[in-house]
Structures are given as structure tokens and as C-alpha cells.
PDB file of N, CA and C in Angstrom:
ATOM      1  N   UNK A   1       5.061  -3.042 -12.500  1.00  0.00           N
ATOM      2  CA  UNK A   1       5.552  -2.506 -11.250  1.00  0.00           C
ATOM      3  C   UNK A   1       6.856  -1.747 -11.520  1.00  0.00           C
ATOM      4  N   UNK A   2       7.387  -0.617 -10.723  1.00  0.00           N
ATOM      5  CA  UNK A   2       8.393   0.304 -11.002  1.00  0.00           C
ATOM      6  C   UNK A   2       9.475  -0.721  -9.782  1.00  0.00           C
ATOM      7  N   UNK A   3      10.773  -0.416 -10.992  1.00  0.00           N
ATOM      8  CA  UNK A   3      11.601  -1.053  -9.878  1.00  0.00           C
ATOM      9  C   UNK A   3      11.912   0.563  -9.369  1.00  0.00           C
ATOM     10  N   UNK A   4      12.721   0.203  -7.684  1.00  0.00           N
ATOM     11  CA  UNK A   4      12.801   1.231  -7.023  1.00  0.00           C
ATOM     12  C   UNK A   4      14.272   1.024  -6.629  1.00  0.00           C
ATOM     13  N   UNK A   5      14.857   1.564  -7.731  1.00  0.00           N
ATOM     14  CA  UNK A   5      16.194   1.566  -7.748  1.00  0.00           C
ATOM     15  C   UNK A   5      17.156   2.344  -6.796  1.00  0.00           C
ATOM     16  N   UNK A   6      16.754   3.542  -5.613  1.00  0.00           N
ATOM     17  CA  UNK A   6      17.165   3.895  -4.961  1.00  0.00           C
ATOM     18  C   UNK A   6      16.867   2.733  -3.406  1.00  0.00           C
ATOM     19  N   UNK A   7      16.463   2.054  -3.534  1.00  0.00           N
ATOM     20  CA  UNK A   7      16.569   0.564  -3.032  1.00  0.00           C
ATOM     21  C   UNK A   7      18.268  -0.263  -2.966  1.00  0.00           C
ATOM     22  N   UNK A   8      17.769  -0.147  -4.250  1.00  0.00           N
ATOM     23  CA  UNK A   8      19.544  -1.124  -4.494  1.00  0.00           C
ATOM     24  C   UNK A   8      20.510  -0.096  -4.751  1.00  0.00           C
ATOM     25  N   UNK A   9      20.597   1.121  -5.155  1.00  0.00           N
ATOM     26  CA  UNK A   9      21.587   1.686  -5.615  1.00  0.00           C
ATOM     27  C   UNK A   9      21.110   3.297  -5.324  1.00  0.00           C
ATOM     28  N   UNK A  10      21.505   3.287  -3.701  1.00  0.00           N
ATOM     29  CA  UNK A  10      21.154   4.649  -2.960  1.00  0.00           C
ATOM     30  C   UNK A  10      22.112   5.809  -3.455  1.00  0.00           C
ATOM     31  N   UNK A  11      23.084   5.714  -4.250  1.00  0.00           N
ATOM     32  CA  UNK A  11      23.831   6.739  -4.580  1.00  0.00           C
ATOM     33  C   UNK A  11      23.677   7.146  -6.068  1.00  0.00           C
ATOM     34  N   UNK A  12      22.859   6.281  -7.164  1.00  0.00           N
ATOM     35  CA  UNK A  12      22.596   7.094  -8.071  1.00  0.00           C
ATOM     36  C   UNK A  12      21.745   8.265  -8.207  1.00  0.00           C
ATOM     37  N   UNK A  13      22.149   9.149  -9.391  1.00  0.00           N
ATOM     38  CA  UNK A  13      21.720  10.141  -9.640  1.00  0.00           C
ATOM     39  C   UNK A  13      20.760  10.284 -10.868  1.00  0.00           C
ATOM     40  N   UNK A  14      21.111   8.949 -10.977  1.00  0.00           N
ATOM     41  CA  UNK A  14      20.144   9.096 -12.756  1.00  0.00           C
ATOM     42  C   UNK A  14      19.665   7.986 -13.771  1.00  0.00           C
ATOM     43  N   UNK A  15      19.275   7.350 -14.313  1.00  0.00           N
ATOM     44  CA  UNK A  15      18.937   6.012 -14.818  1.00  0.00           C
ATOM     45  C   UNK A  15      17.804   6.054 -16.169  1.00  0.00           C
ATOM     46  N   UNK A  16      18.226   5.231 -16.844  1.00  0.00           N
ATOM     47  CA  UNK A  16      17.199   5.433 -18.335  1.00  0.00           C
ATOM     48  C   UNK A  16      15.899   4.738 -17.896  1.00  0.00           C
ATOM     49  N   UNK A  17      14.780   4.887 -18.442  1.00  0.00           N
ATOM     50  CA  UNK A  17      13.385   4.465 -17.837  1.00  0.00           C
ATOM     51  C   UNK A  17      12.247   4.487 -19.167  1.00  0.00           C
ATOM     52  N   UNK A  18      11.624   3.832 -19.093  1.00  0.00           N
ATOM     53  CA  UNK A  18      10.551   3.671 -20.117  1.00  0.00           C
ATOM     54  C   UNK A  18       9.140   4.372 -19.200  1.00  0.00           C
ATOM     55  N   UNK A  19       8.487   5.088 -19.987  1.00  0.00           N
ATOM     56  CA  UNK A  19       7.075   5.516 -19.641  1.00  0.00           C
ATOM     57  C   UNK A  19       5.900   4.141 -19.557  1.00  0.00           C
ATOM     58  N   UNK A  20       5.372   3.771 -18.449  1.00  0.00           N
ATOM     59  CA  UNK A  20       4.299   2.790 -18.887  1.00  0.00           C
ATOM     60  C   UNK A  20       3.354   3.193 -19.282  1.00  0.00           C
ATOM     61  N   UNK A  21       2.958   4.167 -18.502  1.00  0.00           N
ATOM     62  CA  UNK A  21       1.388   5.194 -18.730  1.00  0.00           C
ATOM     63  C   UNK A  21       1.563   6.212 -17.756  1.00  0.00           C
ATOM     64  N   UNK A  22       0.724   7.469 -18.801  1.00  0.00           N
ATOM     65  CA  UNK A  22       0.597   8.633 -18.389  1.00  0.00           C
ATOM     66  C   UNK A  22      -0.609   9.005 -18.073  1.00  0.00           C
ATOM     67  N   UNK A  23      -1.032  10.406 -17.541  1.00  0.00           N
ATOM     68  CA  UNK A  23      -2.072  10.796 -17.092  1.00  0.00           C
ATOM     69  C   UNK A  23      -2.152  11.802 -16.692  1.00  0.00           C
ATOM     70  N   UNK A  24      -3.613  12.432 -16.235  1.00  0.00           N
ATOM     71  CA  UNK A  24      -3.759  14.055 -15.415  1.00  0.00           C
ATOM     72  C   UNK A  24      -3.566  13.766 -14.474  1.00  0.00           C
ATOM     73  N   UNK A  25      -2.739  12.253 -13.796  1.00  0.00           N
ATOM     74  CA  UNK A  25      -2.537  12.205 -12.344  1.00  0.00           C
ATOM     75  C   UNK A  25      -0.917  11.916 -12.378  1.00  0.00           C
ATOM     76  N   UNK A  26       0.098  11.536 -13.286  1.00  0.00           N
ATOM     77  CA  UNK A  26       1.021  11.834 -13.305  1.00  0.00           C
ATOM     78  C   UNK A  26       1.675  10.910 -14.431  1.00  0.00           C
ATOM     79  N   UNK A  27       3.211  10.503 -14.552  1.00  0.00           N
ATOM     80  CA  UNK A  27       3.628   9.330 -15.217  1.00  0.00           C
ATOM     81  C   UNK A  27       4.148   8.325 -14.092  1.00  0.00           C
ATOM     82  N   UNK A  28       4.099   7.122 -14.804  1.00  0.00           N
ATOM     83  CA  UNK A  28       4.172   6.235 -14.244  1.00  0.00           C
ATOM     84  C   UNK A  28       5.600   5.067 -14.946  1.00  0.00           C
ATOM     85  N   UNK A  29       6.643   5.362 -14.399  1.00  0.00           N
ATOM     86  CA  UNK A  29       8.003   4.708 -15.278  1.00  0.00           C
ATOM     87  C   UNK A  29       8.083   3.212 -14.901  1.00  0.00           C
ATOM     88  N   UNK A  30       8.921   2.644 -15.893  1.00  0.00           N
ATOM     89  CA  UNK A  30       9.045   1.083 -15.289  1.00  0.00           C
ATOM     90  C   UNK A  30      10.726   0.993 -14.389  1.00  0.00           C
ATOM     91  N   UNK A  31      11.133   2.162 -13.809  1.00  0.00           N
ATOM     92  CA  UNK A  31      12.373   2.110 -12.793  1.00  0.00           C
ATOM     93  C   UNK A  31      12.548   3.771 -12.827  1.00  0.00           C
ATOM     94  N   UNK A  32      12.914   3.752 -11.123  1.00  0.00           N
ATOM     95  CA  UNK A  32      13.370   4.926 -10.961  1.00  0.00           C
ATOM     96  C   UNK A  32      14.264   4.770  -9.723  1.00  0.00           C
ATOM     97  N   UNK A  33      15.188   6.445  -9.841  1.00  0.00           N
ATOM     98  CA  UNK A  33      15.586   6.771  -8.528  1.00  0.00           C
ATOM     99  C   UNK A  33      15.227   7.305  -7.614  1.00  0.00           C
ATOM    100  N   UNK A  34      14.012   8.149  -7.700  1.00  0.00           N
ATOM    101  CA  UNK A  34      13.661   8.851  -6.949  1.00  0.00           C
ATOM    102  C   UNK A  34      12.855   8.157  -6.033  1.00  0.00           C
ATOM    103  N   UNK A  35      13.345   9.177  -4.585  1.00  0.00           N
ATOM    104  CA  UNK A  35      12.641   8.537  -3.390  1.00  0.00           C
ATOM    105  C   UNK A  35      11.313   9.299  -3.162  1.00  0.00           C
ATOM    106  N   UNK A  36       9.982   8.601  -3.121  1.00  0.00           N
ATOM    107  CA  UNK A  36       8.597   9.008  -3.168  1.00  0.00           C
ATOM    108  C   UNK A  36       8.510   9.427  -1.436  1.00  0.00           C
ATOM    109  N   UNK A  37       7.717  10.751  -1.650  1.00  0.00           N
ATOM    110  CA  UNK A  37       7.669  11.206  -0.019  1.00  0.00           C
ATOM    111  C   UNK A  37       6.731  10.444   0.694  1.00  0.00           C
ATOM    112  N   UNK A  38       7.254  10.337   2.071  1.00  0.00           N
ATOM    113  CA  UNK A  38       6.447   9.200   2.798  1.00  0.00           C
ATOM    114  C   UNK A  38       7.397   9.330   4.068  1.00  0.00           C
ATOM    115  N   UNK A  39       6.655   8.725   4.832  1.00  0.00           N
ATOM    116  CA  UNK A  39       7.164   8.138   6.351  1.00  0.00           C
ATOM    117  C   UNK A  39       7.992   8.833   6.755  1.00  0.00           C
ATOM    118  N   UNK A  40       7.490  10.061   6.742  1.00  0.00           N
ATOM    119  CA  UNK A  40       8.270  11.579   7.217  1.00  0.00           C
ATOM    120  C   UNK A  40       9.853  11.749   6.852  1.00  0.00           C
ATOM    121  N   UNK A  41      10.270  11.181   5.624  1.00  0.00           N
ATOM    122  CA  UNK A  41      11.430  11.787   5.055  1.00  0.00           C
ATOM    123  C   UNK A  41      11.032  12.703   3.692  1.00  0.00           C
ATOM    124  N   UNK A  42      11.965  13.410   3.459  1.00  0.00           N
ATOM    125  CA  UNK A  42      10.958  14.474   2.542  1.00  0.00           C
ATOM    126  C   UNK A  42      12.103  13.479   0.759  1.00  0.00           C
ATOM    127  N   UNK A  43      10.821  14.109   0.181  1.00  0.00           N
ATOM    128  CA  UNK A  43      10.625  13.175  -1.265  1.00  0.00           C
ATOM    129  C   UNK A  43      12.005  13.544  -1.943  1.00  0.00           C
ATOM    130  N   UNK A  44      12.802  13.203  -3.371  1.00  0.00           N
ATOM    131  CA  UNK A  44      13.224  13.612  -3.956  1.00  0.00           C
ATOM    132  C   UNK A  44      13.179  14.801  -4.990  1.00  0.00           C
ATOM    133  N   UNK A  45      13.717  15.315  -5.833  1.00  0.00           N
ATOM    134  CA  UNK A  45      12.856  16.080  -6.654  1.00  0.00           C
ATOM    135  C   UNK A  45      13.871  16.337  -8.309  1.00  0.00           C
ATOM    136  N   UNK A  46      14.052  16.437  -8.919  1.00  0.00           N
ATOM    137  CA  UNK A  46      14.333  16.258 -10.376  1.00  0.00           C
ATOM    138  C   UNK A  46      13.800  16.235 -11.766  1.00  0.00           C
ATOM    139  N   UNK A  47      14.329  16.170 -12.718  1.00  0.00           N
ATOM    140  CA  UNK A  47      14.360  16.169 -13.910  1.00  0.00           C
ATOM    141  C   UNK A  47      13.575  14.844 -14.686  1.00  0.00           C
ATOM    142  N   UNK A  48      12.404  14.962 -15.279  1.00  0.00           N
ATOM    143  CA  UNK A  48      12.304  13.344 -16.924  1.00  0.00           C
ATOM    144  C   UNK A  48      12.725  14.429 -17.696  1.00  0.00           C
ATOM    145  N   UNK A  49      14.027  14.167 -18.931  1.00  0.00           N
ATOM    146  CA  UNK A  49      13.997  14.607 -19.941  1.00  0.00           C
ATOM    147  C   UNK A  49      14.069  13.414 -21.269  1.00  0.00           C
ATOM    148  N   UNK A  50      13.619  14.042 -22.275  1.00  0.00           N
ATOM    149  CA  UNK A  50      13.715  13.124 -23.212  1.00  0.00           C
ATOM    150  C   UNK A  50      13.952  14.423 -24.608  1.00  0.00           C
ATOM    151  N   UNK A  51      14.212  13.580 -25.716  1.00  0.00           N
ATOM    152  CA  UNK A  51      14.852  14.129 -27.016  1.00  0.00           C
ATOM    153  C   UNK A  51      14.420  15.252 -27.056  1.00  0.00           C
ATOM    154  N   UNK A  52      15.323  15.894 -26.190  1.00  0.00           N
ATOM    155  CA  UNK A  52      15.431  17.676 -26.572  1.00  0.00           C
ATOM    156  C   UNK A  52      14.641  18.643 -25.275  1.00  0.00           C
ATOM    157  N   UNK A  53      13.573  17.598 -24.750  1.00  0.00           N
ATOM    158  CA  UNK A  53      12.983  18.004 -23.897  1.00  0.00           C
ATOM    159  C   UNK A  53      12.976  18.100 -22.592  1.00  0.00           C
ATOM    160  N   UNK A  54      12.360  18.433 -21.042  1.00  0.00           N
ATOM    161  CA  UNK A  54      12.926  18.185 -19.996  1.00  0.00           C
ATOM    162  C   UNK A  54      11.475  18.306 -19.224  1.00  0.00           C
ATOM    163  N   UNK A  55      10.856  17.953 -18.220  1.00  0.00           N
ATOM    164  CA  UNK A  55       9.691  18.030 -16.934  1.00  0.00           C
ATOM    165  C   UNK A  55      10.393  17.960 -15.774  1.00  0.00           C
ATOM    166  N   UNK A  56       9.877  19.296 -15.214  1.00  0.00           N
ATOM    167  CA  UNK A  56      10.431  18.882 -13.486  1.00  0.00           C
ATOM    168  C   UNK A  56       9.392  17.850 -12.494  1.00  0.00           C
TER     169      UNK A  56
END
């Protein structure tokens, strides 16, 4: 399960995260900040980068 760190800590901007599994349907981290769109507030949107690299 992803912890949902904009839960406990609504003012970060950023946090280290491990990949659990990936896919043609997306990745799936074990913690994040980002807020998933839903219940008519609009979603977050940002950066995974890793060694050298970056995905919006």
C-alpha cells in the first residue's frame, strides 16, 4: 500500500520513494505526495526523477 503522505504532511513538496511495480498502466510507489484527482479537487502534477533522469 502507498503511504499518502500529503495526508500527514500537506506542505511537502517532495519525498524519496521506492518503485513497487510498473506498467502500461502506470507506476506504482511505496509513498507519495501527490494528491490523486478525485472528489472534484483537481489532482497534483510533477516530476519521478531518478539518476540523471526525470518523468512528468
Amino acid at each position: 500500500m502507498t503511504e499518502t503522505l500529503f495526508r500527514t504532511e500537506p506542505y511537502a513538496r517532495e519525498c524519496t520513494a521506492t518503485v513497487v511495480s510498473s506498467g502500461p498502466e502506470g507506476v506504482v510507489l511505496d509513498r507519495t505526495v501527490f494528491y490523486a484527482q478525485g472528489g472534484g479537487q483537481p489532482g497534483d502534477t510533477g516530476w519521478l526523477r531518478w539518476a540523471g533522469a526525470r518523468c512528468p
